[in-house]
PDB file of N, CA and C in Angstrom:
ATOM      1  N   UNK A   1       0.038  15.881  -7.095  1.00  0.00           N
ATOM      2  CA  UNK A   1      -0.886  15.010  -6.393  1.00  0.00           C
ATOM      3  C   UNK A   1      -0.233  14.583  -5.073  1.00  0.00           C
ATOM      4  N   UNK A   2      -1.030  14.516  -4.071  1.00  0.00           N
ATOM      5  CA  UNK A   2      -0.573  14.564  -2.600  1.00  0.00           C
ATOM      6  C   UNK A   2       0.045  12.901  -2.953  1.00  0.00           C
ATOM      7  N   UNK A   3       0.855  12.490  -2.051  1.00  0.00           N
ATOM      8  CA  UNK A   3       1.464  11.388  -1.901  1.00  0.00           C
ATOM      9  C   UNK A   3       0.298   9.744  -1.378  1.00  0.00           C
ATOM     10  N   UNK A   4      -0.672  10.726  -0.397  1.00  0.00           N
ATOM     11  CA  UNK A   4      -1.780   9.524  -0.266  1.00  0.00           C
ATOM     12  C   UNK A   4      -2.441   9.272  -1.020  1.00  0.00           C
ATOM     13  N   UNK A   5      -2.914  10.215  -1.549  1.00  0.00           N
ATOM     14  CA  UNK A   5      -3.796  10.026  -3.188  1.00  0.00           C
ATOM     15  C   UNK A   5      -3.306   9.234  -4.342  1.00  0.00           C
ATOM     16  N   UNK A   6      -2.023   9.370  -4.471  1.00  0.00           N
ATOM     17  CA  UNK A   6      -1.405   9.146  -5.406  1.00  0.00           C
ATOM     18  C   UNK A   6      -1.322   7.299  -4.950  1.00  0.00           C
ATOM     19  N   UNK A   7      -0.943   7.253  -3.920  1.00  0.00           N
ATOM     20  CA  UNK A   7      -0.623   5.570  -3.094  1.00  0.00           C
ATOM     21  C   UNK A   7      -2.490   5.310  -3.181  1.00  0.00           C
ATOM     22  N   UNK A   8      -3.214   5.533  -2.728  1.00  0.00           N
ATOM     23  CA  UNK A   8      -4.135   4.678  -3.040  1.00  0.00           C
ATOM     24  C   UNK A   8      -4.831   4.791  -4.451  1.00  0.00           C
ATOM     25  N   UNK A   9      -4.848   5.388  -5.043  1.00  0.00           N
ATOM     26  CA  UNK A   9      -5.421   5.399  -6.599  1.00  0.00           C
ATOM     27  C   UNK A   9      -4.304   3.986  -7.124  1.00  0.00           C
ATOM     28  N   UNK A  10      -3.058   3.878  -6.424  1.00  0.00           N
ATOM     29  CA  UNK A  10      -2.294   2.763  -7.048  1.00  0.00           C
ATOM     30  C   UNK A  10      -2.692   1.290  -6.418  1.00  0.00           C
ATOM     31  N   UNK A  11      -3.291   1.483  -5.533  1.00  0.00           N
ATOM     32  CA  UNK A  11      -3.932   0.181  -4.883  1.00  0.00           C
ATOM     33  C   UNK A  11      -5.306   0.192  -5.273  1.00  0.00           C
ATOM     34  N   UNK A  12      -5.902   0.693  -5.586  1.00  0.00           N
ATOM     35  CA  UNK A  12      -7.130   0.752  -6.199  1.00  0.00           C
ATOM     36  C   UNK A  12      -7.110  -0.063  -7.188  1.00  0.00           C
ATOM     37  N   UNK A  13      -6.234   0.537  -8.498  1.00  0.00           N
ATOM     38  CA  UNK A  13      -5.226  -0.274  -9.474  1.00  0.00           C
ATOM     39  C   UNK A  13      -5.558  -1.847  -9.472  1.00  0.00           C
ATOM     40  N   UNK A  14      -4.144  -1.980  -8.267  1.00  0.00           N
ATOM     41  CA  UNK A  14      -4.433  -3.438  -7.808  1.00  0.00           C
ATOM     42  C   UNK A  14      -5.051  -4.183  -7.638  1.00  0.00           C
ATOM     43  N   UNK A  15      -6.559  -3.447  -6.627  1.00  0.00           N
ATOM     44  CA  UNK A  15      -7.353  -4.144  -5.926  1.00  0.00           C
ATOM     45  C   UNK A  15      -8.281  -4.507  -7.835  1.00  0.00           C
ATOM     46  N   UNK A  16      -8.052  -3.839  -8.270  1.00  0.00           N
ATOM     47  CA  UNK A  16      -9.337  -4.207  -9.583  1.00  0.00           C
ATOM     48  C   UNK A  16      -8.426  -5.404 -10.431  1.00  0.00           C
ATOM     49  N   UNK A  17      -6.995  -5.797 -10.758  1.00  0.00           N
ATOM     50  CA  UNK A  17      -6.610  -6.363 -11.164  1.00  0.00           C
ATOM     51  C   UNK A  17      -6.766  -7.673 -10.105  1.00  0.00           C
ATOM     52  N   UNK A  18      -6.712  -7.549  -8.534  1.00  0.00           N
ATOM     53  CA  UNK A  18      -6.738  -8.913  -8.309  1.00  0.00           C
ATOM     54  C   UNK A  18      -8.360  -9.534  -8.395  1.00  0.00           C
ATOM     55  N   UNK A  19      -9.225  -8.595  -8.173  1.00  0.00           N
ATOM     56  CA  UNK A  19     -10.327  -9.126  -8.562  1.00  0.00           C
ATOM     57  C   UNK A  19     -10.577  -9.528 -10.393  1.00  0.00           C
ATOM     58  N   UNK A  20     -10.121  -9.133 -11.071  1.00  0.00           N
ATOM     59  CA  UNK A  20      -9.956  -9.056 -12.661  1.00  0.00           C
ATOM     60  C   UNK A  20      -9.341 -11.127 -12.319  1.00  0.00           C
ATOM     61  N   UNK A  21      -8.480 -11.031 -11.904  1.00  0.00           N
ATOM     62  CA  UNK A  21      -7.746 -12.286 -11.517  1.00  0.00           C
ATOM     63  C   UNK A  21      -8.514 -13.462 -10.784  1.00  0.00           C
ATOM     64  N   UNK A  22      -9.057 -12.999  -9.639  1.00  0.00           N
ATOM     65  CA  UNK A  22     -10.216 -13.662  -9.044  1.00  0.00           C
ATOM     66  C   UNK A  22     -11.289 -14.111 -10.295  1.00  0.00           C
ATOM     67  N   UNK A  23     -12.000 -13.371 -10.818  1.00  0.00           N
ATOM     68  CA  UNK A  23     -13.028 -13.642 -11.449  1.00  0.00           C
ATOM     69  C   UNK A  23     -12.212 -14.722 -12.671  1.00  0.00           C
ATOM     70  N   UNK A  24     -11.263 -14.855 -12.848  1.00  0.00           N
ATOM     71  CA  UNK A  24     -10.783 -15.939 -13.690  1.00  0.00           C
ATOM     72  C   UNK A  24     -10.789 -17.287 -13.164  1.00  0.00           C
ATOM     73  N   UNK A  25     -10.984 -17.508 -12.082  1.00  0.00           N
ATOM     74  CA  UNK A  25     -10.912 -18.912 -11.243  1.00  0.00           C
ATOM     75  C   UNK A  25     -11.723 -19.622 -11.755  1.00  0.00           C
ATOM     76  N   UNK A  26     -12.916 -19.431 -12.520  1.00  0.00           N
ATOM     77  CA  UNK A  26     -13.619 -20.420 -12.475  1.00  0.00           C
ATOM     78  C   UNK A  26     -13.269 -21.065 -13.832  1.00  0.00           C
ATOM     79  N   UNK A  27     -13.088 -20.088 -15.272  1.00  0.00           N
ATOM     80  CA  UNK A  27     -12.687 -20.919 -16.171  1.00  0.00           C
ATOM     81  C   UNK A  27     -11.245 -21.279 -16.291  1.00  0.00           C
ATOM     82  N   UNK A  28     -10.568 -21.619 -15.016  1.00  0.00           N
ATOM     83  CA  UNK A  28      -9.368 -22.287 -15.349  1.00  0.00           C
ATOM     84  C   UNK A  28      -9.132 -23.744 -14.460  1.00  0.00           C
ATOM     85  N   UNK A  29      -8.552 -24.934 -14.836  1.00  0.00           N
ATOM     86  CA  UNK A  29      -8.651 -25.955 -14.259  1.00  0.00           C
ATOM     87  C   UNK A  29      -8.010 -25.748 -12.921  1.00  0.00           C
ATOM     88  N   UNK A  30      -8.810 -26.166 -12.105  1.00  0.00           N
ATOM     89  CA  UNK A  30      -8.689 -26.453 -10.559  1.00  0.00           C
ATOM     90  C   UNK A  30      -8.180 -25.369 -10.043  1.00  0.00           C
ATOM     91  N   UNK A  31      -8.927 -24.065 -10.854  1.00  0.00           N
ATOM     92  CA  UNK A  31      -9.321 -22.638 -10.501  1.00  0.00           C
ATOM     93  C   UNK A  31      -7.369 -21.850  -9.609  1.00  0.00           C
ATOM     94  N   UNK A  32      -6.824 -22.679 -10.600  1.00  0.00           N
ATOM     95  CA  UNK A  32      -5.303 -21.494 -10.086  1.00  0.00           C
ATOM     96  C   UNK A  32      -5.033 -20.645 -10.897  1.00  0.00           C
ATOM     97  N   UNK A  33      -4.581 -19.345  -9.866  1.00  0.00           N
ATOM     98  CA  UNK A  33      -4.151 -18.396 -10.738  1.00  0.00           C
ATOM     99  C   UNK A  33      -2.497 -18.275 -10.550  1.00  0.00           C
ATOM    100  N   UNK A  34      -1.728 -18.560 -10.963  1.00  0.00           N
ATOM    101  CA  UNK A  34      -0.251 -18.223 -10.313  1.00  0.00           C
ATOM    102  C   UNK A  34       0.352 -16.963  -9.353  1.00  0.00           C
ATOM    103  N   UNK A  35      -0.286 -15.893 -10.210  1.00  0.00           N
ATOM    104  CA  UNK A  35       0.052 -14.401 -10.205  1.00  0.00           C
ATOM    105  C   UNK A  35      -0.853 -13.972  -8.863  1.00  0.00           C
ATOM    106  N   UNK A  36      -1.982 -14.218  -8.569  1.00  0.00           N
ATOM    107  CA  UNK A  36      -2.935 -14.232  -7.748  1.00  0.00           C
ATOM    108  C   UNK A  36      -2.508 -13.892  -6.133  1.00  0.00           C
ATOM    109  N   UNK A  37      -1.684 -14.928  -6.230  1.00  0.00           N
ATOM    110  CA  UNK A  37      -1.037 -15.223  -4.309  1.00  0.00           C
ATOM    111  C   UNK A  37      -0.178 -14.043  -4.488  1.00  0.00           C
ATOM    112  N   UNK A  38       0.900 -13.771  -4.953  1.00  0.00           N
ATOM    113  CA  UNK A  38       1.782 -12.700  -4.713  1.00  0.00           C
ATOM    114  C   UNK A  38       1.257 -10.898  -5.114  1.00  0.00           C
ATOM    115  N   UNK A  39       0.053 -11.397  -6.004  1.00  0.00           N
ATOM    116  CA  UNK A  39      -0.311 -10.057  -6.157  1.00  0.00           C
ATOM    117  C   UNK A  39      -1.341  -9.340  -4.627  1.00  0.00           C
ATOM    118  N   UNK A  40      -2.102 -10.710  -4.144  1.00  0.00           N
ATOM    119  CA  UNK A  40      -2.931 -10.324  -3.146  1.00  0.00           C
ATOM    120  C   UNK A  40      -1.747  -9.988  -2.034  1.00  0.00           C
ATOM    121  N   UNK A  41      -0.546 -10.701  -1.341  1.00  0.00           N
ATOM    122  CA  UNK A  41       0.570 -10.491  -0.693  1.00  0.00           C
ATOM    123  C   UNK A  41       0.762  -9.145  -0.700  1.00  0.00           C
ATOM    124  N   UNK A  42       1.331  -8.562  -1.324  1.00  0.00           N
ATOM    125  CA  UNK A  42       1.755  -7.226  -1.935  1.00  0.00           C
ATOM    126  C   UNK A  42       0.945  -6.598  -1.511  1.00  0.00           C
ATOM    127  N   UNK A  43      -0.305  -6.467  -2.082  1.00  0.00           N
ATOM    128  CA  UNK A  43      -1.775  -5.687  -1.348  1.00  0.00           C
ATOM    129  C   UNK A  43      -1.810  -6.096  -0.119  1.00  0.00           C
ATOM    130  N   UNK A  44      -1.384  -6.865   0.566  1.00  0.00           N
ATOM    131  CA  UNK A  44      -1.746  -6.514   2.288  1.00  0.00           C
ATOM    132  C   UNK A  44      -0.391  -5.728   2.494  1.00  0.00           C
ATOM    133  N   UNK A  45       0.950  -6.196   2.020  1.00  0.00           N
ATOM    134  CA  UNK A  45       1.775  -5.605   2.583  1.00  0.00           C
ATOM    135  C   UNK A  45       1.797  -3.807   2.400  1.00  0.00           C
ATOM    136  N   UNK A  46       1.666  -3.739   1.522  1.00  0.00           N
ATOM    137  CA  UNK A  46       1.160  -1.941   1.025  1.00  0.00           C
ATOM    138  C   UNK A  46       0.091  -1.628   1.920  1.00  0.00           C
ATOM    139  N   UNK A  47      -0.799  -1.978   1.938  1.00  0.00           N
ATOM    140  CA  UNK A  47      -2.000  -1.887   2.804  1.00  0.00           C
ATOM    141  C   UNK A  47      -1.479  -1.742   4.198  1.00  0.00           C
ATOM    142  N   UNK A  48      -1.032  -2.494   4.910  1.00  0.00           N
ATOM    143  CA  UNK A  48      -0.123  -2.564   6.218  1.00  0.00           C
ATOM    144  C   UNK A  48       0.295  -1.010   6.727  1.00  0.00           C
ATOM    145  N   UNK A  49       1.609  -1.101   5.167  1.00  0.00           N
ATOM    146  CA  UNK A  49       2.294   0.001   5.682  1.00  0.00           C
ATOM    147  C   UNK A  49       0.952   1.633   5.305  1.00  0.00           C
ATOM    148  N   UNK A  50       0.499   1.521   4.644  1.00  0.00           N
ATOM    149  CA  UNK A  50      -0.085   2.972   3.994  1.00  0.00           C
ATOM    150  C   UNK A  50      -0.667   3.045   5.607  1.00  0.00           C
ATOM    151  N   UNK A  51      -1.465   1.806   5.899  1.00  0.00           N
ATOM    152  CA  UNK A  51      -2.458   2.106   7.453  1.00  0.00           C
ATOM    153  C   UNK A  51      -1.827   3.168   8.473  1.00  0.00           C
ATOM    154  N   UNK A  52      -0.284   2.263   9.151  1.00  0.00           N
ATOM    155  CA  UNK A  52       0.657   2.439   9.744  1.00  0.00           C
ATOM    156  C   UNK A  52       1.158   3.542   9.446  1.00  0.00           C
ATOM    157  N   UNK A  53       1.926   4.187   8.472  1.00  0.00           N
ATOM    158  CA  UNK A  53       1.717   5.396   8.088  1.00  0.00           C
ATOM    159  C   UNK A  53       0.881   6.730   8.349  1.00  0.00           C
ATOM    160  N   UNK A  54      -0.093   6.161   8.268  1.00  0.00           N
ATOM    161  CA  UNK A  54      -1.212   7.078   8.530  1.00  0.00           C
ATOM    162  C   UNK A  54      -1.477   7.113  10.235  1.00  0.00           C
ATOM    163  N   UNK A  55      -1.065   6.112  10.552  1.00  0.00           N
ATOM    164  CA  UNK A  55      -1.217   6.415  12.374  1.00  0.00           C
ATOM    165  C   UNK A  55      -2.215   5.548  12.671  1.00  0.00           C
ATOM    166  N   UNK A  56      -2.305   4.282  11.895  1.00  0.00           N
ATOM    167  CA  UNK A  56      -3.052   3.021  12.770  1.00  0.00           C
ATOM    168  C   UNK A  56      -1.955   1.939  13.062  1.00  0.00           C
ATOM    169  N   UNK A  57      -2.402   1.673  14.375  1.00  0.00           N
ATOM    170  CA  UNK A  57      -1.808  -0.146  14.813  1.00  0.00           C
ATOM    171  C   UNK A  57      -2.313  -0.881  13.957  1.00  0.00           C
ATOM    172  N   UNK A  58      -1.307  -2.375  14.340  1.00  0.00           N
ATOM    173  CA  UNK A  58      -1.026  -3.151  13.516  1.00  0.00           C
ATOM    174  C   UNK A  58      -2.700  -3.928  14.097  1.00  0.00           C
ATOM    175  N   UNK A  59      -3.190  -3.799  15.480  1.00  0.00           N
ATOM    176  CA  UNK A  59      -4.391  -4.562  15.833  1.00  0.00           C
ATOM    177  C   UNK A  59      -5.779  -3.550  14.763  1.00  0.00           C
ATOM    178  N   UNK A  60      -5.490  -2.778  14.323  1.00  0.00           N
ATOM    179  CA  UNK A  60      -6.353  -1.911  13.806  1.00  0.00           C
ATOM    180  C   UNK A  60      -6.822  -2.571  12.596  1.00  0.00           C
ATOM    181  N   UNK A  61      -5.709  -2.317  12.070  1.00  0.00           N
ATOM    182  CA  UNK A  61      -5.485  -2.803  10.627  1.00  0.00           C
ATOM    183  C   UNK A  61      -6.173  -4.250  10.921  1.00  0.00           C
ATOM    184  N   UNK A  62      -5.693  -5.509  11.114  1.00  0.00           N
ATOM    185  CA  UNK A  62      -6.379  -6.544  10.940  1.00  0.00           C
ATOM    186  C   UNK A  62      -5.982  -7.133  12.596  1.00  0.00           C
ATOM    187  N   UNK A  63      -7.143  -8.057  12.458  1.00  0.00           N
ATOM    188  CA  UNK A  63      -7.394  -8.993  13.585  1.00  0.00           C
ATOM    189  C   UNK A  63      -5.826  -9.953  13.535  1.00  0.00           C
ATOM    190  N   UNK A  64      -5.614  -9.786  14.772  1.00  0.00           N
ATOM    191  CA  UNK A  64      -4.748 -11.453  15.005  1.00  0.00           C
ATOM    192  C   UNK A  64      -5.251 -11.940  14.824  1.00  0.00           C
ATOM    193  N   UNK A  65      -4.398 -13.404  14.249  1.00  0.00           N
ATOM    194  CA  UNK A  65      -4.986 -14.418  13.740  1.00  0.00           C
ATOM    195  C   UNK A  65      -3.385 -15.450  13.733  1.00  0.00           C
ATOM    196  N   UNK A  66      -3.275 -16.478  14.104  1.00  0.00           N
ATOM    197  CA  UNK A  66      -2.123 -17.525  13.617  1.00  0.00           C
ATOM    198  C   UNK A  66      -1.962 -17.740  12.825  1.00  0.00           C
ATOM    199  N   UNK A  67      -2.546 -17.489  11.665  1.00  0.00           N
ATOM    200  CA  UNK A  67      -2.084 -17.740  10.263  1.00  0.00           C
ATOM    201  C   UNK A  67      -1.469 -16.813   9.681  1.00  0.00           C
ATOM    202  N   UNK A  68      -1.891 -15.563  10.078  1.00  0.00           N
ATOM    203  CA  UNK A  68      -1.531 -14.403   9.436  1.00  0.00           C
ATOM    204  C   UNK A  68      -0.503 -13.529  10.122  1.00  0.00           C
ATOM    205  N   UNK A  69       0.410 -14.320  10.531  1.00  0.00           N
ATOM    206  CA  UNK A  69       1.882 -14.228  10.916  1.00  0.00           C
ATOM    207  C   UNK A  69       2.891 -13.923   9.449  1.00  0.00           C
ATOM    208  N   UNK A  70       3.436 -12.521   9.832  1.00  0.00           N
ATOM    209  CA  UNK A  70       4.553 -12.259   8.996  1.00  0.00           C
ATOM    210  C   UNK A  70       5.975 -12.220   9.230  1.00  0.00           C
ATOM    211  N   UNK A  71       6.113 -12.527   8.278  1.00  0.00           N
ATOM    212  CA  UNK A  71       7.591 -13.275   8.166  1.00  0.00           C
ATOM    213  C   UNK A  71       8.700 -11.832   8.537  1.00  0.00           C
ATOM    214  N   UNK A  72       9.775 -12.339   8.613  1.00  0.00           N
ATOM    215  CA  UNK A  72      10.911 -10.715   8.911  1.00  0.00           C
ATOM    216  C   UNK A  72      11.256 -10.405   7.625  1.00  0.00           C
ATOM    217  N   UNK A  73      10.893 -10.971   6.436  1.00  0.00           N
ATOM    218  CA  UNK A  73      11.189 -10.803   5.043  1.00  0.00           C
ATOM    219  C   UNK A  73       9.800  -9.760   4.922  1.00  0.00           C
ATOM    220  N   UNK A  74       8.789 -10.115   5.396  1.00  0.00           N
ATOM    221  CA  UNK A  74       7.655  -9.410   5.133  1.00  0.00           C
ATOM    222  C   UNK A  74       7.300  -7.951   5.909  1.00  0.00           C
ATOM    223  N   UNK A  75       8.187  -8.356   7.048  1.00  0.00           N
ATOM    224  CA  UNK A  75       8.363  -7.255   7.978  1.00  0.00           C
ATOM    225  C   UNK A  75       9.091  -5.825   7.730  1.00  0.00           C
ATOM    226  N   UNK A  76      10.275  -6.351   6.783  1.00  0.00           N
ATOM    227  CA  UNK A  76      11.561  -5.502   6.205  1.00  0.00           C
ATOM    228  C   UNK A  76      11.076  -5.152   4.904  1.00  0.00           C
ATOM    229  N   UNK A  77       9.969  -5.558   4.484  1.00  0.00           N
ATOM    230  CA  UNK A  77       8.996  -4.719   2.810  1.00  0.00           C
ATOM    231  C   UNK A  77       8.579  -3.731   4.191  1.00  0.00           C
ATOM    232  N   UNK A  78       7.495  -3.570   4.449  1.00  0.00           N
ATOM    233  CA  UNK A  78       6.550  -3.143   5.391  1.00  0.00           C
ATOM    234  C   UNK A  78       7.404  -1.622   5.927  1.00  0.00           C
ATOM    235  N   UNK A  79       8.605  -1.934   6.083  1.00  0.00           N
ATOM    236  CA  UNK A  79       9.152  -0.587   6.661  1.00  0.00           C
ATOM    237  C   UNK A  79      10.208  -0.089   5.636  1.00  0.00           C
ATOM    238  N   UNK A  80      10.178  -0.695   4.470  1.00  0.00           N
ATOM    239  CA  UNK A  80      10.165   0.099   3.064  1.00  0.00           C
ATOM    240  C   UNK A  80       9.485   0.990   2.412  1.00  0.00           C
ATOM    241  N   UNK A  81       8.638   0.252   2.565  1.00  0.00           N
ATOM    242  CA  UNK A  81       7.028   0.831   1.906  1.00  0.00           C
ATOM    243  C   UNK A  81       6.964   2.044   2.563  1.00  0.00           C
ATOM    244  N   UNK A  82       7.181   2.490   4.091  1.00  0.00           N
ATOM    245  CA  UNK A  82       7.023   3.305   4.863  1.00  0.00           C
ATOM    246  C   UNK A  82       7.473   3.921   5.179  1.00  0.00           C
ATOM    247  N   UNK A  83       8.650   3.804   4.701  1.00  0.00           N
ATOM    248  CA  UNK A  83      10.033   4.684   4.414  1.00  0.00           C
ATOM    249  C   UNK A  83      10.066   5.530   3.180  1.00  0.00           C
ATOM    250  N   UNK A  84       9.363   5.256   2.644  1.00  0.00           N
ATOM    251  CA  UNK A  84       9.609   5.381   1.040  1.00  0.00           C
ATOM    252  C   UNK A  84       8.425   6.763   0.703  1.00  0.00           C
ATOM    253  N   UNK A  85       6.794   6.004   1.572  1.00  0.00           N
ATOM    254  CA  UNK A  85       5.755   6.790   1.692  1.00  0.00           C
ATOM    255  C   UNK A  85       6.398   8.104   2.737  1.00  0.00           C
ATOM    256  N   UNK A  86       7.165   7.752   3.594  1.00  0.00           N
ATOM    257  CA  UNK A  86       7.317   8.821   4.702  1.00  0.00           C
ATOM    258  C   UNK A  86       7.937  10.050   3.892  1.00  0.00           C
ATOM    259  N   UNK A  87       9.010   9.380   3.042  1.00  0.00           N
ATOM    260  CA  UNK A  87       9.630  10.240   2.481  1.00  0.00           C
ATOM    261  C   UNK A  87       8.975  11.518   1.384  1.00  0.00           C
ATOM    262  N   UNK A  88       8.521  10.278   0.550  1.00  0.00           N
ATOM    263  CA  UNK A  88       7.494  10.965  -0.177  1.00  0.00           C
ATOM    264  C   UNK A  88       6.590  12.191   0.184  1.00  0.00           C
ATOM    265  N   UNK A  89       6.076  12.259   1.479  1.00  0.00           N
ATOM    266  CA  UNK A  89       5.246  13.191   1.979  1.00  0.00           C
ATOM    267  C   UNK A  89       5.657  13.994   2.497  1.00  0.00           C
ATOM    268  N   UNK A  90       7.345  14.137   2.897  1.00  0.00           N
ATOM    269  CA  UNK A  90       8.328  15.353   3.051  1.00  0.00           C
ATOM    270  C   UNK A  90       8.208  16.052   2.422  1.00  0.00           C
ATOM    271  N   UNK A  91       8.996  15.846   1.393  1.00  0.00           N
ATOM    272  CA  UNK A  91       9.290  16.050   0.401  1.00  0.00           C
ATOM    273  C   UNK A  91       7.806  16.828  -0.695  1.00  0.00           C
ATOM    274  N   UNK A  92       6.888  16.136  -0.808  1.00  0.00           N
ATOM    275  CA  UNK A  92       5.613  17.169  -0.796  1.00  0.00           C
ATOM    276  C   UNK A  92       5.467  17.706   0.164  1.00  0.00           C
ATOM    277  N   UNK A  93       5.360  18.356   1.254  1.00  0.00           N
ATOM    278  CA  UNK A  93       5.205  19.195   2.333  1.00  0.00           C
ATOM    279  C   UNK A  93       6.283  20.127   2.366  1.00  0.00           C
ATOM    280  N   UNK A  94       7.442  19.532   1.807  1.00  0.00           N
ATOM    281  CA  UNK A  94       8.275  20.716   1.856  1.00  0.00           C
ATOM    282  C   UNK A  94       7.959  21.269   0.601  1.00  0.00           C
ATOM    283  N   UNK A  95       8.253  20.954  -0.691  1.00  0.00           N
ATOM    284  CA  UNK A  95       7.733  21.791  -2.015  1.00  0.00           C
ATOM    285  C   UNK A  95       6.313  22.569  -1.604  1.00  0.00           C
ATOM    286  N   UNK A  96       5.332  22.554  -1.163  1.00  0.00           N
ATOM    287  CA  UNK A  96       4.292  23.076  -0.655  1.00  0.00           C
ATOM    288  C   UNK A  96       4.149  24.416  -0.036  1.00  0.00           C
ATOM    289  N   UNK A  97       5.577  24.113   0.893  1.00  0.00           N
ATOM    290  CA  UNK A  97       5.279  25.015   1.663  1.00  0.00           C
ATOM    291  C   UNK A  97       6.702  26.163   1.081  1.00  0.00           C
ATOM    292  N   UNK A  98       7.318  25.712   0.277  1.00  0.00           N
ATOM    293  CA  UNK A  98       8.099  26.991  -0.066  1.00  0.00           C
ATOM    294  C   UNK A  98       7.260  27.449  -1.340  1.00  0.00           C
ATOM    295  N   UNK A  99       6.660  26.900  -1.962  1.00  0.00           N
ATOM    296  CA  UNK A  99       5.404  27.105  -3.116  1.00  0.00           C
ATOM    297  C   UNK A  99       4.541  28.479  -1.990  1.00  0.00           C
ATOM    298  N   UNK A 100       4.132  28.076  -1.352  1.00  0.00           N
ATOM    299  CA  UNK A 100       3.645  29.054  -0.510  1.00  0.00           C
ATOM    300  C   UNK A 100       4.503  30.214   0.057  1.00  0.00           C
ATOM    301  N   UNK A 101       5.602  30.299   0.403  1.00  0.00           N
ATOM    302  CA  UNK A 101       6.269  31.109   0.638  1.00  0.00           C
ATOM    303  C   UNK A 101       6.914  32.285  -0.397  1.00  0.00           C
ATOM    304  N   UNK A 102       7.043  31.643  -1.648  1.00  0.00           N
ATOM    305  CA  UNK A 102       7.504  32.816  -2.478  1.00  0.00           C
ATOM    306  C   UNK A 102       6.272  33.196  -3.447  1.00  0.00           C
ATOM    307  N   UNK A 103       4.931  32.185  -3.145  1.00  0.00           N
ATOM    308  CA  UNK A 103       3.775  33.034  -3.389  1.00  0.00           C
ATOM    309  C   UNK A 103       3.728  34.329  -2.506  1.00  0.00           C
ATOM    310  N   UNK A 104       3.765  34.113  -1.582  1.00  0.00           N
ATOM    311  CA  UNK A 104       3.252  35.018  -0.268  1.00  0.00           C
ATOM    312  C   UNK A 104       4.883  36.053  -0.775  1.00  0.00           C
ATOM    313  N   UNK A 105       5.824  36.405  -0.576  1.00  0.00           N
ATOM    314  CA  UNK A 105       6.677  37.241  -1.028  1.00  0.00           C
ATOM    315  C   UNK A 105       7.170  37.479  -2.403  1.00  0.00           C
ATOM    316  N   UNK A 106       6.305  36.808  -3.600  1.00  0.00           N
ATOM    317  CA  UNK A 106       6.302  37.675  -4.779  1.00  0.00           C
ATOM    318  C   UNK A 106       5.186  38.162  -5.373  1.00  0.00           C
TER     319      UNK A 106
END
């Protein structure tokens, strides 16, 4: 499975657990979820980098905004994530293409 496929079927994942999480707000007192804030966090920061990755700006991805200032802790995930994805898609591109090569010469 290609490396993008594989990264968003895993945020997909996510995105249904934080809504799974969301939809709990109402039967819990004064509607907190603990897990909630760091799980939605995570999903922008993945989100960020997969964008970026793929060859969008950071204005692409989301609007400025003053609130939504990231931290250099949040900054240094962000070029993990993207390091990690970059790699990943070598690394399939290279298996790929020698997959192809000793197809083509055997």
């Amino acid at each position: 499975m290609h490396p993008y496929t594989a990264f968003k079927e895993y945020q997909k994942t996510q995105a249904l657990l934080i809504r799974t999480a969301k939809s709990k707000r109402k039967s819990v007192q004064y509607g907190y979820i603990p897990e909630l804030g760091p799980m939605r966090h995570n999903y922008r920061l993945k989100h960020i980098a997969y964008c970026e990755v793929r060859g969008r700006s950071r204005d692409q991805i989301e609007k400025p905004s003053i609130g939504k200032k990231l931290s250099q802790n949040d900054e240094r995930s962000i070029e993990s994530i993207k390091r990690t994805l970059s790699w990943d898609i070598e690394h399939f591109e290279r298996e790929r293409e020698s997959r192809i090569k000793s197809a083509a010469t055997g």
